[in-house]
Protein backbone atom coordinates (compact mmCIF):
# COMPACT_ATOMS: atom_id res chain seq x y z
CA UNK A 1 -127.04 188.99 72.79
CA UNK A 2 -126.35 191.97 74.60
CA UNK A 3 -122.51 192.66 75.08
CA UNK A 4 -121.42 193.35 78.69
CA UNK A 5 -118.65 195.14 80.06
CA UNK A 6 -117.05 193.57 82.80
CA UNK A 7 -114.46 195.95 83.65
CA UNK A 8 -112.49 199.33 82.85
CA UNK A 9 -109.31 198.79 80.76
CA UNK A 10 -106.02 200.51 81.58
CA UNK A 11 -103.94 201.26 79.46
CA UNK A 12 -100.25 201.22 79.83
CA UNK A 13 -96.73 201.65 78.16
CA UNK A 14 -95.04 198.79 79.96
CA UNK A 15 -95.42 196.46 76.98
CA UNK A 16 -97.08 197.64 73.07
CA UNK A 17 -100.83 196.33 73.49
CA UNK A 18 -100.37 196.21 77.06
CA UNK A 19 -104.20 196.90 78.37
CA UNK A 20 -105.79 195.10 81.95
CA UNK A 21 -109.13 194.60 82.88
CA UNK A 22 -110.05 195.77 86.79
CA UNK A 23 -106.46 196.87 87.78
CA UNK A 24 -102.74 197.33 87.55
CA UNK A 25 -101.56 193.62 87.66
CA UNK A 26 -104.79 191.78 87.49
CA UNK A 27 -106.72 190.39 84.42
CA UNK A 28 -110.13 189.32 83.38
CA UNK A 29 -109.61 185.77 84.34
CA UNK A 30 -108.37 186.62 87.40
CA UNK A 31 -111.12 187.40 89.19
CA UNK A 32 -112.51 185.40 92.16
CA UNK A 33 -114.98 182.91 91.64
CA UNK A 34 -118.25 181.04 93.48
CA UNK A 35 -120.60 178.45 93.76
CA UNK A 36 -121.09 176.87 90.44
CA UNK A 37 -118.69 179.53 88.28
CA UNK A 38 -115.95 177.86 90.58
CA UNK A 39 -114.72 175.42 87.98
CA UNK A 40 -111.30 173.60 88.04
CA UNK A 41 -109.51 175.09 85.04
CA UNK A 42 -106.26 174.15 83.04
CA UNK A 43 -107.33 177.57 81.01
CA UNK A 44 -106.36 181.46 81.79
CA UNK A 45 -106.16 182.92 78.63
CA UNK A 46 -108.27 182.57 75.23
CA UNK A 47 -106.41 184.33 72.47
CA UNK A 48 -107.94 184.64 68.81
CA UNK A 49 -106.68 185.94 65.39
CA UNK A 50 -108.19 188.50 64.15
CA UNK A 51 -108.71 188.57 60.21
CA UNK A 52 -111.11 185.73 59.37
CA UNK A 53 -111.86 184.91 62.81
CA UNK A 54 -113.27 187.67 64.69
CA UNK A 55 -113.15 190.25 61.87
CA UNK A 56 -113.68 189.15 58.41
CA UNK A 57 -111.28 190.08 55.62
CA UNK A 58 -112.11 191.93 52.83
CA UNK A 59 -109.25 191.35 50.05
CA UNK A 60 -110.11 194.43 48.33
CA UNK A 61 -109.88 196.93 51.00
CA UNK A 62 -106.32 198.48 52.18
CA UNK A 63 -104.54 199.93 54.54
CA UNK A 64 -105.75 200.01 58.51
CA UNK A 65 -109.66 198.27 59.08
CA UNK A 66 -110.74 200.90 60.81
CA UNK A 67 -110.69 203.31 57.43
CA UNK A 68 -112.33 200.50 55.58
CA UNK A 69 -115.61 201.79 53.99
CA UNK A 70 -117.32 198.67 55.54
CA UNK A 71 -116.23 196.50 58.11
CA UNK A 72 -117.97 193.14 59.48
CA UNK A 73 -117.57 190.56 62.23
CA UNK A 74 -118.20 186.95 62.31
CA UNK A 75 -120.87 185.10 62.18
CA UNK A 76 -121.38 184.04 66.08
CA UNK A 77 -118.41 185.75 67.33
CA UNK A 78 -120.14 188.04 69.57
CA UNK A 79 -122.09 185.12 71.26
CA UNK A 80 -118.66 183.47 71.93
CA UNK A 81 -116.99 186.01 73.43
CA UNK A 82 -120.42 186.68 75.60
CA UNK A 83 -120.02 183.54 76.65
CA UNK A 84 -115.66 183.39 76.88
CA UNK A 85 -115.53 186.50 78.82
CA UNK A 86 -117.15 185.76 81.69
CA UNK A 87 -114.17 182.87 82.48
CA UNK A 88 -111.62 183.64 80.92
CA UNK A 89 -108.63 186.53 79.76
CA UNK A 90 -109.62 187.21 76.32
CA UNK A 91 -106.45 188.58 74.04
CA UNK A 92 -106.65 189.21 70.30
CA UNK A 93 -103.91 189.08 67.64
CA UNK A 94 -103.29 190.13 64.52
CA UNK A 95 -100.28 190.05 61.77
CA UNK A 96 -101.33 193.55 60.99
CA UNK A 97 -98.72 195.38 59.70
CA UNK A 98 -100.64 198.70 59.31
CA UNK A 99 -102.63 198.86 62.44
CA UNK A 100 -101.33 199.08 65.81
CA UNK A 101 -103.37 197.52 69.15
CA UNK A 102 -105.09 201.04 69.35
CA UNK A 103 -106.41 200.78 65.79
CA UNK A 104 -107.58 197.58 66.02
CA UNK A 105 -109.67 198.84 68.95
CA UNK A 106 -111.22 201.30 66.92
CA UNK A 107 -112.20 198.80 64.24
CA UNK A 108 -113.90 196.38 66.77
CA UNK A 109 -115.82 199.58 68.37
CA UNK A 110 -117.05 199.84 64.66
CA UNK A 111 -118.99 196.69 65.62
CA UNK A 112 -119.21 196.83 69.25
CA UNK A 113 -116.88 194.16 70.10
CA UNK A 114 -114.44 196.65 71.93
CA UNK A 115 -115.23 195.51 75.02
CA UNK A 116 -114.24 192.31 75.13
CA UNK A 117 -110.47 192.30 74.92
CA UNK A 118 -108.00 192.76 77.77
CA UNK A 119 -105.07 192.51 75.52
CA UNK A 120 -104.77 193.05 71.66
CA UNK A 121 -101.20 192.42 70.10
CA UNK A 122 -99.98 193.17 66.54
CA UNK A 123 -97.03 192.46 63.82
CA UNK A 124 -96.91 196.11 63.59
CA UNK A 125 -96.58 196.06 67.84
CA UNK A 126 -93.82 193.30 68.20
CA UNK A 127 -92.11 194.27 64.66
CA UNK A 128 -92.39 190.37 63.92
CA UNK A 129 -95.64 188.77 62.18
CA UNK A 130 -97.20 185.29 64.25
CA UNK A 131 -95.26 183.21 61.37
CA UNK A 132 -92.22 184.37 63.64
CA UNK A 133 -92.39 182.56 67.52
CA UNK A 134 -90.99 185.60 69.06
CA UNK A 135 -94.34 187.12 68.35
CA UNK A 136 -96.04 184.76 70.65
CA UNK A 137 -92.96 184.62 72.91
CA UNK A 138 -93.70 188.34 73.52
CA UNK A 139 -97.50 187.52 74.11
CA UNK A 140 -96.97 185.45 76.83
CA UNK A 141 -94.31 187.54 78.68
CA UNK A 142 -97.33 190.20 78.45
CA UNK A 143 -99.84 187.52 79.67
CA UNK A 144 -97.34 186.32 82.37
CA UNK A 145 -98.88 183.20 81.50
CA UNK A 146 -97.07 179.46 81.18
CA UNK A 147 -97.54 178.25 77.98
CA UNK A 148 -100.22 175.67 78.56
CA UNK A 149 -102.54 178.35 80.37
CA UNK A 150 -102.92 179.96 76.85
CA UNK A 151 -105.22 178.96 74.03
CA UNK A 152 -105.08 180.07 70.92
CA UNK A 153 -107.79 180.19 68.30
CA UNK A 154 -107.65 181.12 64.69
CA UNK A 155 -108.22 179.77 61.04
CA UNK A 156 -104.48 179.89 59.83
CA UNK A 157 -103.10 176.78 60.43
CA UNK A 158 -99.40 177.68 60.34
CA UNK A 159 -99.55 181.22 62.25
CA UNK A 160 -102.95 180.39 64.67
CA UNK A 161 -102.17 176.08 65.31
CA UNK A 162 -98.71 175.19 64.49
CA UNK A 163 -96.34 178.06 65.57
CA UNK A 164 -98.06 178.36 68.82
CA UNK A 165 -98.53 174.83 69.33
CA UNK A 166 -94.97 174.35 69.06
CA UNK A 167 -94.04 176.74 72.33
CA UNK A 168 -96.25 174.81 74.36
CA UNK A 169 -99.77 176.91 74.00
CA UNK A 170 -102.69 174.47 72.87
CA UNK A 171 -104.80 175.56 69.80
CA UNK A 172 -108.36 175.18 68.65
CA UNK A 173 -108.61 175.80 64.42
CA UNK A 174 -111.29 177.46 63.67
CA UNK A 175 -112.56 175.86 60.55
CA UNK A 176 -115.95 176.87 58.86
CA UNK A 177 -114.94 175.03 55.29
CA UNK A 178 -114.22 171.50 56.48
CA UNK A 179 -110.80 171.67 55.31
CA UNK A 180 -108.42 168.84 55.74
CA UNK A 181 -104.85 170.03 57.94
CA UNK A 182 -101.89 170.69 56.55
CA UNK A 183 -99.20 168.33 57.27
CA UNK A 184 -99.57 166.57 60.48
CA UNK A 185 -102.43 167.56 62.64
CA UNK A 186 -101.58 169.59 66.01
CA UNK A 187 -104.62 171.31 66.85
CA UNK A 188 -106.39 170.34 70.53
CA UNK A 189 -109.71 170.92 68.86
CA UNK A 190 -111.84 172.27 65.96
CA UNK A 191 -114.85 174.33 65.51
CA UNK A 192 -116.47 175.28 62.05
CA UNK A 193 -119.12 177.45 63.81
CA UNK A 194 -118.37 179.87 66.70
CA UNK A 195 -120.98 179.78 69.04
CA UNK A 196 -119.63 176.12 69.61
CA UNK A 197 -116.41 177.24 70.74
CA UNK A 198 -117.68 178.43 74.36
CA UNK A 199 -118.18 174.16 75.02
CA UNK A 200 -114.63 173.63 73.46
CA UNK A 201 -112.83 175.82 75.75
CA UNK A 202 -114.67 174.48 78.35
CA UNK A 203 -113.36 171.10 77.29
CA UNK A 204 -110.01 172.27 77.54
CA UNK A 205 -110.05 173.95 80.32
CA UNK A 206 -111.34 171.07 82.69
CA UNK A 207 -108.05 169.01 80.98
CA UNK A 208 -109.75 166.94 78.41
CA UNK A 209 -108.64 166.68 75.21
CA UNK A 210 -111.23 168.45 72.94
CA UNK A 211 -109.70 166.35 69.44
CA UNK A 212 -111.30 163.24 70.87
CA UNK A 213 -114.62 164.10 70.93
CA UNK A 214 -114.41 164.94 67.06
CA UNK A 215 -114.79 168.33 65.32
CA UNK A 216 -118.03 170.29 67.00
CA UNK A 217 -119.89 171.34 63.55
CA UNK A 218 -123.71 172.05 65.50
């Protein structure tokens, strides 16, 4: 699927990461709507890990992605985010504590996902790691977002579900290997593959509880 560019990015040094799609002050998901794309929506903002989730993690390679010898994305990631950009503000974040927002661009451009991201936010950014809620405390004051506008998605369970879940953001766990939670279970939904995760968010964002309807495995 080709990928399409819906807008120029700015970039700014108001906040680390800081970068807006159409416009000083205006995001992605921002933009006015018609006819049928005029949805009612409890959703502004998708925001998605990056190791394991969009990019995948190689154990053996060091230092900053973008100098790894080979990088890869995800298996259906670039048909979600097809399908998640045209709705919704798409941020990414990472507890990278070697690459800053402008290297993780350059990684993504390695696979042509670049263009997809109005915001990318990392450890090395904030000086904190997503572990710590004052990274995603500093996400949202970027966003200018109320906690339940945001959604986060990701495979760690403590960083991507239960930290953010805690300030108020929901969370869909991405979960390819069918693994059981840890602890109690906070996520608002699950996906193992992620082309399903355009219908989850879509779930959400018309205010019904994605959990309920069970795990979306295709």
């Amino acid at each position: 699927m080709p990928r399409r560019h819906l807008g120029k990015t700015l970039h700014t040094m108001e906040e680390p990461g800081l970068e807006r799609w159409g416009g000083a002050g205006r995001w992605r998901g921002d933009r006015a709507r018609s006819g049928q794309d005029r949805e009612p929506s409890y959703v502004r903002a998708v925001v998605l890990d990056w190791g394991d989730t969009v990019m995948r993690v190689f154990p053996e390679c060091c230092g900053p992605m973008t100098e790894w010898p080979v990088v890869e994305a995800v298996s259906g990631i670039e048909e979600a985010l097809s399908g998640l950009a045209v709705h919704w503000t798409l941020g990414l974040v990472s507890n990278a504590g070697e690459s800053d927002s402008r290297q993780v661009r350059r990684a993504l451009a390695r696979v042509g996902l670049e263009g997809f991201f109005d915001l990318i936010l990392t450890a090395k950014d904030v000086g904190v790691n997503k572990a710590d809620p004052r990274f995603y405390q500093r996400l949202l004051a970027i966003l200018g977002r109320p906690p339940g506008e945001v959604v986060v998605v990701g495979d760690d369970y403590q960083a991507d579900v239960r930290v953010p879940t805690g300030l108020g953001m929901r969370a869909v766990w991405f979960n390819p290997g069918g693994r059981q939670p840890p602890g109690r279970a906070c996520h608002a939904a699950e996906v193992a593959r992620m082309p399903d995760l355009v219908d989850t968010i879509t779930t959400l964002a018309a205010g019904r509880n994605g959990q309920s309807a069970g795990v979306a495995r295709g």
